[in-house]
PDB file of N, CA and C in Angstrom:
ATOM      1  N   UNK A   1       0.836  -1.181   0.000  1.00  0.00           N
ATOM      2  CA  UNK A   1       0.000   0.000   0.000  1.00  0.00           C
ATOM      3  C   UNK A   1       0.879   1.241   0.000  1.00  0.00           C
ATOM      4  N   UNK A   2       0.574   1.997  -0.891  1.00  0.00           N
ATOM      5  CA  UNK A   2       1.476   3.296  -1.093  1.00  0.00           C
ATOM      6  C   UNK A   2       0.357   4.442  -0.124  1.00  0.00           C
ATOM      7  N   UNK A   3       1.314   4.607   0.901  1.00  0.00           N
ATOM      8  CA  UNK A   3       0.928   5.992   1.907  1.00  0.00           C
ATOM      9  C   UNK A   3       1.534   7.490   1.387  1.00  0.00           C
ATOM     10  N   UNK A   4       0.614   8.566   2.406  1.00  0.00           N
ATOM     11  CA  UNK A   4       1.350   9.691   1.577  1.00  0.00           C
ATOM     12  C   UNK A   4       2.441  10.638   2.636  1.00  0.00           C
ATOM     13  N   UNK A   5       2.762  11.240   1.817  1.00  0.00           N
ATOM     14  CA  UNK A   5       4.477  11.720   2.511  1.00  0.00           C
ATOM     15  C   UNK A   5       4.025  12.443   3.432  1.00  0.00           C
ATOM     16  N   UNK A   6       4.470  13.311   4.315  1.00  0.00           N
ATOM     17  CA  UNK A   6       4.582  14.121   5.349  1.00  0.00           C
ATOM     18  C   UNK A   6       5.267  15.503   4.868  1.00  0.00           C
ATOM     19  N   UNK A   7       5.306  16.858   4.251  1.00  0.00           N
ATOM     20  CA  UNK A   7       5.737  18.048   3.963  1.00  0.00           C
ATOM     21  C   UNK A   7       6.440  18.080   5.141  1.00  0.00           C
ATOM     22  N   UNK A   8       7.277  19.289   5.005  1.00  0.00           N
ATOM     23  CA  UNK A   8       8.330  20.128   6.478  1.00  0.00           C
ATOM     24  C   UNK A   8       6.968  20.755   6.924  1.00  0.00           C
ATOM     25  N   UNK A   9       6.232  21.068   6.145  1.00  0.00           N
ATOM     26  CA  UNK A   9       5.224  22.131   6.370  1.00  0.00           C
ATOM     27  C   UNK A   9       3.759  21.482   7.544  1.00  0.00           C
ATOM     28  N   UNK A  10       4.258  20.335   7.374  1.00  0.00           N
ATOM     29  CA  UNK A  10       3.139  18.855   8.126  1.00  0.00           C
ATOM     30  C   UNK A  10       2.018  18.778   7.243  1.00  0.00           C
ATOM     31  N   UNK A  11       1.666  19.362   5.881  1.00  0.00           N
ATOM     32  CA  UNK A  11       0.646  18.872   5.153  1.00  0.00           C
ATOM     33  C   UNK A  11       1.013  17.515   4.267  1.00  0.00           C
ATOM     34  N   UNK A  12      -0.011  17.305   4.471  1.00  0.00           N
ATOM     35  CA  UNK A  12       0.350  15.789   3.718  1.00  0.00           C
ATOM     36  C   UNK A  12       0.348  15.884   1.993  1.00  0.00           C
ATOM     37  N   UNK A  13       1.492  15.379   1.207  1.00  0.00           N
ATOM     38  CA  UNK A  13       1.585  14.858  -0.197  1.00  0.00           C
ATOM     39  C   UNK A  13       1.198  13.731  -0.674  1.00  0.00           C
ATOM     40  N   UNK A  14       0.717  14.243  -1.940  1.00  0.00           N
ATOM     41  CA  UNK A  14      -0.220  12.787  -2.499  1.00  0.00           C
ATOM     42  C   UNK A  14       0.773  11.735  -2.244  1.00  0.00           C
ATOM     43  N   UNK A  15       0.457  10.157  -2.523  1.00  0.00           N
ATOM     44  CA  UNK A  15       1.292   9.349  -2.514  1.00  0.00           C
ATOM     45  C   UNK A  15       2.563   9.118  -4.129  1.00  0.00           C
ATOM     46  N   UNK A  16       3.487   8.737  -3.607  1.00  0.00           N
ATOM     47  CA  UNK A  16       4.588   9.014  -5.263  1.00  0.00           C
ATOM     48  C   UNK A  16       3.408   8.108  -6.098  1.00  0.00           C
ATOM     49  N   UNK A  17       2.693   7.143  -5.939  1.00  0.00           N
ATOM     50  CA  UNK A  17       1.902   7.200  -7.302  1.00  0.00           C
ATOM     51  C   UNK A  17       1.519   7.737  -8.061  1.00  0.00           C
ATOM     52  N   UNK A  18       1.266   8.952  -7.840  1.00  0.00           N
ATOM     53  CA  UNK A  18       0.765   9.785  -8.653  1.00  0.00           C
ATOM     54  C   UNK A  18       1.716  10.769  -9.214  1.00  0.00           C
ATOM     55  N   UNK A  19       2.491  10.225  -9.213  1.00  0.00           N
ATOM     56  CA  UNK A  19       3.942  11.426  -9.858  1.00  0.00           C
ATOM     57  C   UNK A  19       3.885  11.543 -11.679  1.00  0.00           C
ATOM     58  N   UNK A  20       4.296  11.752 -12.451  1.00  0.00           N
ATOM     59  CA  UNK A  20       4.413  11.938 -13.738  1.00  0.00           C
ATOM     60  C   UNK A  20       5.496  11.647 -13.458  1.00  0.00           C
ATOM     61  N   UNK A  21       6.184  10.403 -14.581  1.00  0.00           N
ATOM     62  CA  UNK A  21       7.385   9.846 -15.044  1.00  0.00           C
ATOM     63  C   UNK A  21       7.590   9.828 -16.509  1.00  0.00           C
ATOM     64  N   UNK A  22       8.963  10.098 -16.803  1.00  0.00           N
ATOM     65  CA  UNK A  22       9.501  10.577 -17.567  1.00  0.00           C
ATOM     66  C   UNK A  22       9.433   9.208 -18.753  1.00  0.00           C
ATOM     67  N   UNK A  23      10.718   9.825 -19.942  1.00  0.00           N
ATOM     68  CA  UNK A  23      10.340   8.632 -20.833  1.00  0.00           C
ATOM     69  C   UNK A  23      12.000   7.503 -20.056  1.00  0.00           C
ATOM     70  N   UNK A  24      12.821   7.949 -19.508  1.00  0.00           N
ATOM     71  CA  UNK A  24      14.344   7.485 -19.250  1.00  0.00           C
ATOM     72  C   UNK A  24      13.720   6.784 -18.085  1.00  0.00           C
ATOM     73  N   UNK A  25      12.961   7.257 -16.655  1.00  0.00           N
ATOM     74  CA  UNK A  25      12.293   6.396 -15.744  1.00  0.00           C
ATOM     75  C   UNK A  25      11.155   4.988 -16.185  1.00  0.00           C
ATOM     76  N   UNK A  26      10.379   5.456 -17.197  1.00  0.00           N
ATOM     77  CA  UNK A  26       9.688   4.240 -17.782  1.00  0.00           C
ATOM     78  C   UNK A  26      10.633   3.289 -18.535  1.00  0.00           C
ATOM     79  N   UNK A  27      11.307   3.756 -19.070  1.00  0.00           N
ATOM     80  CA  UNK A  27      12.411   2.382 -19.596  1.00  0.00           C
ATOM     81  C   UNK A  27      13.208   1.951 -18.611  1.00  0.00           C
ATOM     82  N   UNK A  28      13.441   2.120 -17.258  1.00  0.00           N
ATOM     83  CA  UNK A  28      14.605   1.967 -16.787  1.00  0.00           C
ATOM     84  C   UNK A  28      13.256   1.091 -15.906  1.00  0.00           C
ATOM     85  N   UNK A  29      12.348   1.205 -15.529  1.00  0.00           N
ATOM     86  CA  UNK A  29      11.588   0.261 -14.574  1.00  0.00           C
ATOM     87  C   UNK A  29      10.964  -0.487 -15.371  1.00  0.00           C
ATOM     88  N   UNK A  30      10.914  -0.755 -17.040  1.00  0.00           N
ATOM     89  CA  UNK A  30      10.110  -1.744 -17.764  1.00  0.00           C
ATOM     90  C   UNK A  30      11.475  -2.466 -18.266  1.00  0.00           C
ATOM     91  N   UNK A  31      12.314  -1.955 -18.581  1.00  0.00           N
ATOM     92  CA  UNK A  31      13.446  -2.566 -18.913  1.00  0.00           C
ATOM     93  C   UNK A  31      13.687  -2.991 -20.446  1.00  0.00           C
ATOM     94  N   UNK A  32      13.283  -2.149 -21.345  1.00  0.00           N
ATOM     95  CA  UNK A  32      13.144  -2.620 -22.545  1.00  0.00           C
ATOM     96  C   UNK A  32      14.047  -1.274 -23.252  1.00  0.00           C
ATOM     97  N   UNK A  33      13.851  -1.311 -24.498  1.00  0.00           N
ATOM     98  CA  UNK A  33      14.584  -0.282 -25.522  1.00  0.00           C
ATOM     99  C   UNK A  33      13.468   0.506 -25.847  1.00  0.00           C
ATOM    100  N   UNK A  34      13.659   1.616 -26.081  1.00  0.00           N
ATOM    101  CA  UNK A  34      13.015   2.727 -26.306  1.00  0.00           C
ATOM    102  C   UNK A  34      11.955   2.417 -27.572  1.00  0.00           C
ATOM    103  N   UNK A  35      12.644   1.690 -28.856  1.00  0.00           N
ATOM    104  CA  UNK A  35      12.079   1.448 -30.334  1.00  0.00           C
ATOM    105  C   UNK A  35      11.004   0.507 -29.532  1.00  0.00           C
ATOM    106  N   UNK A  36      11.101  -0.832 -28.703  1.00  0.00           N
ATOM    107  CA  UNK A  36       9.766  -1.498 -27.964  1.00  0.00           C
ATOM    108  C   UNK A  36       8.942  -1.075 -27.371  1.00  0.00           C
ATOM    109  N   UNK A  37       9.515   0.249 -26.717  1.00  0.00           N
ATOM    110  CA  UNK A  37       8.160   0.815 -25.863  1.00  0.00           C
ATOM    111  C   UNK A  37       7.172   1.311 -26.627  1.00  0.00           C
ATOM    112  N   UNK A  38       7.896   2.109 -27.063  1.00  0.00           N
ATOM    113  CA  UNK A  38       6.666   3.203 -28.448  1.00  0.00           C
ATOM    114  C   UNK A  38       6.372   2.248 -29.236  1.00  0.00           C
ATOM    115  N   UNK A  39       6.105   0.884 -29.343  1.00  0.00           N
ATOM    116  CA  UNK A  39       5.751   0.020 -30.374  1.00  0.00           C
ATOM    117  C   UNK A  39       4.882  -0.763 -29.894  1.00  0.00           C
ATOM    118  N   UNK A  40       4.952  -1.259 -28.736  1.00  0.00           N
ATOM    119  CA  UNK A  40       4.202  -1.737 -27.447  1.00  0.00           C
ATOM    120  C   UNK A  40       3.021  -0.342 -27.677  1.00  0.00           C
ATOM    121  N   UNK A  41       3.063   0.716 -27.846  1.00  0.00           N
ATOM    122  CA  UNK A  41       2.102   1.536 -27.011  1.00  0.00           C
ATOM    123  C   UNK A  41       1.483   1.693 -28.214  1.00  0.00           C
ATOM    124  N   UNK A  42       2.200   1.702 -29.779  1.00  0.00           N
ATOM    125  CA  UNK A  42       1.507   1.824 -30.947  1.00  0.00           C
ATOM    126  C   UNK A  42       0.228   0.435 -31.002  1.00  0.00           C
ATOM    127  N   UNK A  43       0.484  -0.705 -30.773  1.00  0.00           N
ATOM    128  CA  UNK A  43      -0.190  -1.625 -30.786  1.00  0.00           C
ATOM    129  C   UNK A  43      -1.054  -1.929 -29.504  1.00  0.00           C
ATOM    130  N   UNK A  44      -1.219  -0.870 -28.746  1.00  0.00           N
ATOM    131  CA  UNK A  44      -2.184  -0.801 -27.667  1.00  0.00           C
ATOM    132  C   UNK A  44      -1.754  -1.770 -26.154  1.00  0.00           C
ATOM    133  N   UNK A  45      -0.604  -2.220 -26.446  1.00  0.00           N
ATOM    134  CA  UNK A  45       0.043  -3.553 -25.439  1.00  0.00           C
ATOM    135  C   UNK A  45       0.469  -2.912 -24.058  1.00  0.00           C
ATOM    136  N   UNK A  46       0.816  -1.377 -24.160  1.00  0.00           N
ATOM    137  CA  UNK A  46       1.074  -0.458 -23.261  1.00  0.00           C
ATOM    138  C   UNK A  46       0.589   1.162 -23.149  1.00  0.00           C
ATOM    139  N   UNK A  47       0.317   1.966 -21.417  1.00  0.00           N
ATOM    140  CA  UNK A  47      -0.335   2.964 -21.479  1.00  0.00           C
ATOM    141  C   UNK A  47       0.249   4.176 -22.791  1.00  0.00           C
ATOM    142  N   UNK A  48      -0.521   4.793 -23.079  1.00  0.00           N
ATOM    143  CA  UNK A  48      -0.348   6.113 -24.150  1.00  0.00           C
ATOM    144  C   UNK A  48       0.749   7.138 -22.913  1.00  0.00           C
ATOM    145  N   UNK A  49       1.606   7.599 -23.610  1.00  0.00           N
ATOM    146  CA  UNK A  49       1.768   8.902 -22.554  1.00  0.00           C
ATOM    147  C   UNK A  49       0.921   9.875 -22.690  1.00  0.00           C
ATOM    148  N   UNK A  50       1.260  10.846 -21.839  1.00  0.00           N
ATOM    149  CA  UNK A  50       0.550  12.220 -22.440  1.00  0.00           C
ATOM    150  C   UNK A  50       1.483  13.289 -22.595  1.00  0.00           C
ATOM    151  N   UNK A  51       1.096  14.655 -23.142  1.00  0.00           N
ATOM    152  CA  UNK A  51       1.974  15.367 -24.065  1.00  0.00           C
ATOM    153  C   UNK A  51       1.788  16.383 -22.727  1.00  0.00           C
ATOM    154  N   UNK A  52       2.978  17.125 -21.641  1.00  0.00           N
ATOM    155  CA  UNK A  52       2.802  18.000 -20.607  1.00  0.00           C
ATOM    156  C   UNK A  52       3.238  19.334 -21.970  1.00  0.00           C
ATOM    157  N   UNK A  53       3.979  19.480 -22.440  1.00  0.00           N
ATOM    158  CA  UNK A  53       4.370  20.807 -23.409  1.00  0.00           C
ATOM    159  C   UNK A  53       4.382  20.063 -25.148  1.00  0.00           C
ATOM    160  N   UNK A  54       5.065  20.707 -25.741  1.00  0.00           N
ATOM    161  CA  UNK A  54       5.592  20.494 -27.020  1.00  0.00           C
ATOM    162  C   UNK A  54       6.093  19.564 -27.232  1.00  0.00           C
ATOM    163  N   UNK A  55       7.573  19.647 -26.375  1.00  0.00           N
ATOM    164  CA  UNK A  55       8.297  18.550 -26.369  1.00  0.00           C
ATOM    165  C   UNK A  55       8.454  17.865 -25.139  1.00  0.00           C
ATOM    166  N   UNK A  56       7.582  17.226 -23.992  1.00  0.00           N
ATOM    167  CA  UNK A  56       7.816  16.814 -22.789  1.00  0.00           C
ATOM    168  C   UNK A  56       6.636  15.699 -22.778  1.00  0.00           C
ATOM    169  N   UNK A  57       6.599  14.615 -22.982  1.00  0.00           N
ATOM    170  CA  UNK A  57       5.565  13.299 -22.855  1.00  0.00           C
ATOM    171  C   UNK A  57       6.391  12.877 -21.480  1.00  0.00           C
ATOM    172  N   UNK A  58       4.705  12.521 -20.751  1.00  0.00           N
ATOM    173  CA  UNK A  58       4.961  11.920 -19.482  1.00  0.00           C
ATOM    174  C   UNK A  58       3.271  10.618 -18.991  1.00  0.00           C
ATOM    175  N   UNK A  59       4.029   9.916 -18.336  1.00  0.00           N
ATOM    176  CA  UNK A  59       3.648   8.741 -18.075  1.00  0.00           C
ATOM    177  C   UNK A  59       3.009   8.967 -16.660  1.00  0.00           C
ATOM    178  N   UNK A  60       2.157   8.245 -16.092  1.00  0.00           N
ATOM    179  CA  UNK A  60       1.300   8.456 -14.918  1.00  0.00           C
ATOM    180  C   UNK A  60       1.689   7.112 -13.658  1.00  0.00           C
ATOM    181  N   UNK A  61       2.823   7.612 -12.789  1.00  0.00           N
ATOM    182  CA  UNK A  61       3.897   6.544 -12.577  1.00  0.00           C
ATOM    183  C   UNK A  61       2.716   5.315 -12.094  1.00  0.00           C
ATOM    184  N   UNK A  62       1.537   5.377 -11.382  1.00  0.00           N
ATOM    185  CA  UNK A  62       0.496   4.147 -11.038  1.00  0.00           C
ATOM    186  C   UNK A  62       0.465   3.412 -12.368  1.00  0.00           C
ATOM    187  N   UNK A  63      -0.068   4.065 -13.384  1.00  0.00           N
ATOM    188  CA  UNK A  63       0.120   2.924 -14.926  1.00  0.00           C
ATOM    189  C   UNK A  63       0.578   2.316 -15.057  1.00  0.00           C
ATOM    190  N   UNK A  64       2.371   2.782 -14.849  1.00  0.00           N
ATOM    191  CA  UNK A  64       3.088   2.101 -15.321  1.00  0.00           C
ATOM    192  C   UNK A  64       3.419   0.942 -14.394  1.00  0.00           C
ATOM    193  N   UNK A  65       2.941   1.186 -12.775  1.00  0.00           N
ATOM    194  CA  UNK A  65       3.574   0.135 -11.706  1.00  0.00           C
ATOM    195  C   UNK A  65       2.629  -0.821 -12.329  1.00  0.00           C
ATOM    196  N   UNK A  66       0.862  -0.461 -12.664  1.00  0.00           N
ATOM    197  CA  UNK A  66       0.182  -1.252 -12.464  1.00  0.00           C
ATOM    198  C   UNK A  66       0.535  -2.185 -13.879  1.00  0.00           C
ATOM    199  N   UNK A  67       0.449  -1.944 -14.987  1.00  0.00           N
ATOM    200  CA  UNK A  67       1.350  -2.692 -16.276  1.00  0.00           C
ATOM    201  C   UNK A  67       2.323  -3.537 -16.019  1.00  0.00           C
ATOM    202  N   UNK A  68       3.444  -3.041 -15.237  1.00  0.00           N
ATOM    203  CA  UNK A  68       4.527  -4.383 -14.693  1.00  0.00           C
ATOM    204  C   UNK A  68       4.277  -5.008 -13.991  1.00  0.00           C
ATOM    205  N   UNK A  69       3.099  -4.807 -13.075  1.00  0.00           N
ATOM    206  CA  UNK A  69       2.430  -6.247 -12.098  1.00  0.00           C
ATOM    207  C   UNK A  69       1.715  -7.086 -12.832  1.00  0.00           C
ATOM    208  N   UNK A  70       1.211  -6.519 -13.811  1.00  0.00           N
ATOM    209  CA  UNK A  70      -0.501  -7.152 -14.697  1.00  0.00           C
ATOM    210  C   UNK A  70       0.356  -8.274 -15.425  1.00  0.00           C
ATOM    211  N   UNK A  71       2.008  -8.028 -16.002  1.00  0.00           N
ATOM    212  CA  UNK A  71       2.869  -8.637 -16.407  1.00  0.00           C
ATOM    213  C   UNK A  71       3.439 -10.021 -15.910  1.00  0.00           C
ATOM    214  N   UNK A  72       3.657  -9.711 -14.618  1.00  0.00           N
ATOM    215  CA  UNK A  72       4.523 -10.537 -13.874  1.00  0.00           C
ATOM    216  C   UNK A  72       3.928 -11.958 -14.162  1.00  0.00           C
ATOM    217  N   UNK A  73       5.480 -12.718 -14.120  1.00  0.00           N
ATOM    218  CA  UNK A  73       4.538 -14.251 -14.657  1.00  0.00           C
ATOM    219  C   UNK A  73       4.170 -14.884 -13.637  1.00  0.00           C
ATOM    220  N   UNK A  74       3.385 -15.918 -13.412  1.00  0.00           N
ATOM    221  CA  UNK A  74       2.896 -16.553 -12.332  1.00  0.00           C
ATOM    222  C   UNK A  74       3.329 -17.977 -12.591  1.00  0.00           C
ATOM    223  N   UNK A  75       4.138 -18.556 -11.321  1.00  0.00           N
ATOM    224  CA  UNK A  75       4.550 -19.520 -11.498  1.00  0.00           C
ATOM    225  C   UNK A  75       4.705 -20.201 -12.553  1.00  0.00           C
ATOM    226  N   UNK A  76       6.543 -19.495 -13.110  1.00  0.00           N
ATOM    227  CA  UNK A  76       6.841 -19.351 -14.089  1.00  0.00           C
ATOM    228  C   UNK A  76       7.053 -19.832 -15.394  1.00  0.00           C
ATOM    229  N   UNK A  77       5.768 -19.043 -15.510  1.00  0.00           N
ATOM    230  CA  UNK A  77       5.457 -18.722 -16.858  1.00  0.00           C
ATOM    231  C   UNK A  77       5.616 -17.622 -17.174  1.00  0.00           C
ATOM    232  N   UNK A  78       5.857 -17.606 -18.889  1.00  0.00           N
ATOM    233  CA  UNK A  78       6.541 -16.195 -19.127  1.00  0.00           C
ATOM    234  C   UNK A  78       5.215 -15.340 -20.080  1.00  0.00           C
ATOM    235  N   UNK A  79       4.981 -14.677 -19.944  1.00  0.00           N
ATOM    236  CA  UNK A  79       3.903 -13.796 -21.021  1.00  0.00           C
ATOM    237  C   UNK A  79       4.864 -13.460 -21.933  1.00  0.00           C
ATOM    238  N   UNK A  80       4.278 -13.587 -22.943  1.00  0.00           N
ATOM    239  CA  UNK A  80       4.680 -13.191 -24.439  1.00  0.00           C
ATOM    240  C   UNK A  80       4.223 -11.803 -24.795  1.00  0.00           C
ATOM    241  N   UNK A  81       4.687 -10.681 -25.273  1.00  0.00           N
ATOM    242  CA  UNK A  81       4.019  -9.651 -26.037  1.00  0.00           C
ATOM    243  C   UNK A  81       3.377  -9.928 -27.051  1.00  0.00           C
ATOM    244  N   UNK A  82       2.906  -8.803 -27.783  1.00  0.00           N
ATOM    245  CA  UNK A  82       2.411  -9.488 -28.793  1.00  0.00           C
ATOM    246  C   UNK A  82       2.964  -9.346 -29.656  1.00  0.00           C
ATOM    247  N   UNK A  83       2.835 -10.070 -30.850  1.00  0.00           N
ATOM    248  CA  UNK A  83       3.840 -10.423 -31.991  1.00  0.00           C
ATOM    249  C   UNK A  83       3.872  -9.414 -32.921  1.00  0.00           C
ATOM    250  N   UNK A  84       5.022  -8.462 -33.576  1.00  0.00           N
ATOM    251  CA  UNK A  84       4.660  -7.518 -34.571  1.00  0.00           C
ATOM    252  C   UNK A  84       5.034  -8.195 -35.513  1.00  0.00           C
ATOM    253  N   UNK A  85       5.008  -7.736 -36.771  1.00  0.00           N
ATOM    254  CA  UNK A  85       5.026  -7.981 -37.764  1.00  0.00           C
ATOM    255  C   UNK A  85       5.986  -7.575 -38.342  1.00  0.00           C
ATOM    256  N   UNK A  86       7.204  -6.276 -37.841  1.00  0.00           N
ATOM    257  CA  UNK A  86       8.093  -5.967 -38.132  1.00  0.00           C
ATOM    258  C   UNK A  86       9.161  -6.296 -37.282  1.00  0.00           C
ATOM    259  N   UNK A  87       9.239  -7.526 -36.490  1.00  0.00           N
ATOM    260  CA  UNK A  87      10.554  -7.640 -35.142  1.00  0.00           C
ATOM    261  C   UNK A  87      10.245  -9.032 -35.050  1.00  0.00           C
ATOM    262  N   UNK A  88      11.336  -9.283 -34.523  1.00  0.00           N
ATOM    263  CA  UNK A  88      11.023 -11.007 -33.312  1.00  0.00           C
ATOM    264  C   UNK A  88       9.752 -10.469 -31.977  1.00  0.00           C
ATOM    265  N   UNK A  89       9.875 -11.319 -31.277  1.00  0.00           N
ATOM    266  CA  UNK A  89       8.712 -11.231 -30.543  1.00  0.00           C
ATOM    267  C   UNK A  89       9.323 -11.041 -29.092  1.00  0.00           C
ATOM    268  N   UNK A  90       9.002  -9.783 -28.299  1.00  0.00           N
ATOM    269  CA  UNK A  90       9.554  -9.654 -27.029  1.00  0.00           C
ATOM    270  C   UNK A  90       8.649 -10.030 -25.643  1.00  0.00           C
ATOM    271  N   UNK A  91       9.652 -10.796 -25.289  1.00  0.00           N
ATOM    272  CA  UNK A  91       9.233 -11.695 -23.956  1.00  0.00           C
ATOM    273  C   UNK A  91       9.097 -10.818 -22.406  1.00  0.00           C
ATOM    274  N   UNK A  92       8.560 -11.160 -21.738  1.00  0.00           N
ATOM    275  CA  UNK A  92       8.631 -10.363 -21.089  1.00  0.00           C
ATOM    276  C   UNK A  92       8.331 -11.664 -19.343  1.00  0.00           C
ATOM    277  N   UNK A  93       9.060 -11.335 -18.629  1.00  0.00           N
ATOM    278  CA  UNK A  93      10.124 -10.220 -18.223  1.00  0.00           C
ATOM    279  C   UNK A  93      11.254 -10.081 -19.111  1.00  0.00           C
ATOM    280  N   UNK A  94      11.867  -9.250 -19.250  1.00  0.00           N
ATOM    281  CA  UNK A  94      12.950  -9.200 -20.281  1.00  0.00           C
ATOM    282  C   UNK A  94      13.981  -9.799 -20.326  1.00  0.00           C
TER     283      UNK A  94
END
């Protein structure tokens, strides 16, 4: 269970779930290459980011925890992505 922080100020902060994560934090906790993620997300297999400016896409860090749990294999077994049509096929956990 994610609780929420404590300020200097003693008001309470949402819990880090709700943080906006970057595109270098989502690859580094999904563990894949950048060309899989955006390909994963083209084929609906993973969340959309959203656009904060022009150039700044950010991820909604609960999504992404909740995506790598929905993942996890269960007594192991491995989930497969789904198959493109332009690559081999990425396994996951990686």
């Amino acid at each position: 269970m994610v609780t929420p922080m404590r300020a200097r100020n003693g008001m309470t902060e949402p819990p880090l779930r709700h943080r906006l994560i970057r595109i270098s934090e989502v690859l580094t906790r999904v563990g894949v290459a950048r060309s899989t993620l955006y390909r994963w997300i083209q084929e609906g297999f993973f969340p959309r980011q959203s656009r904060i400016s022009h150039r700044v896409a950010v991820w909604l860090e609960a999504d992404v925890e909740e995506w790598i749990l929905s993942k996890r294999p269960s007594q192991g077994q491995h989930q497969i992505a789904p198959k493109s049509s332009s690559g081999p096929t990425s396994r996951w956990p990686p």
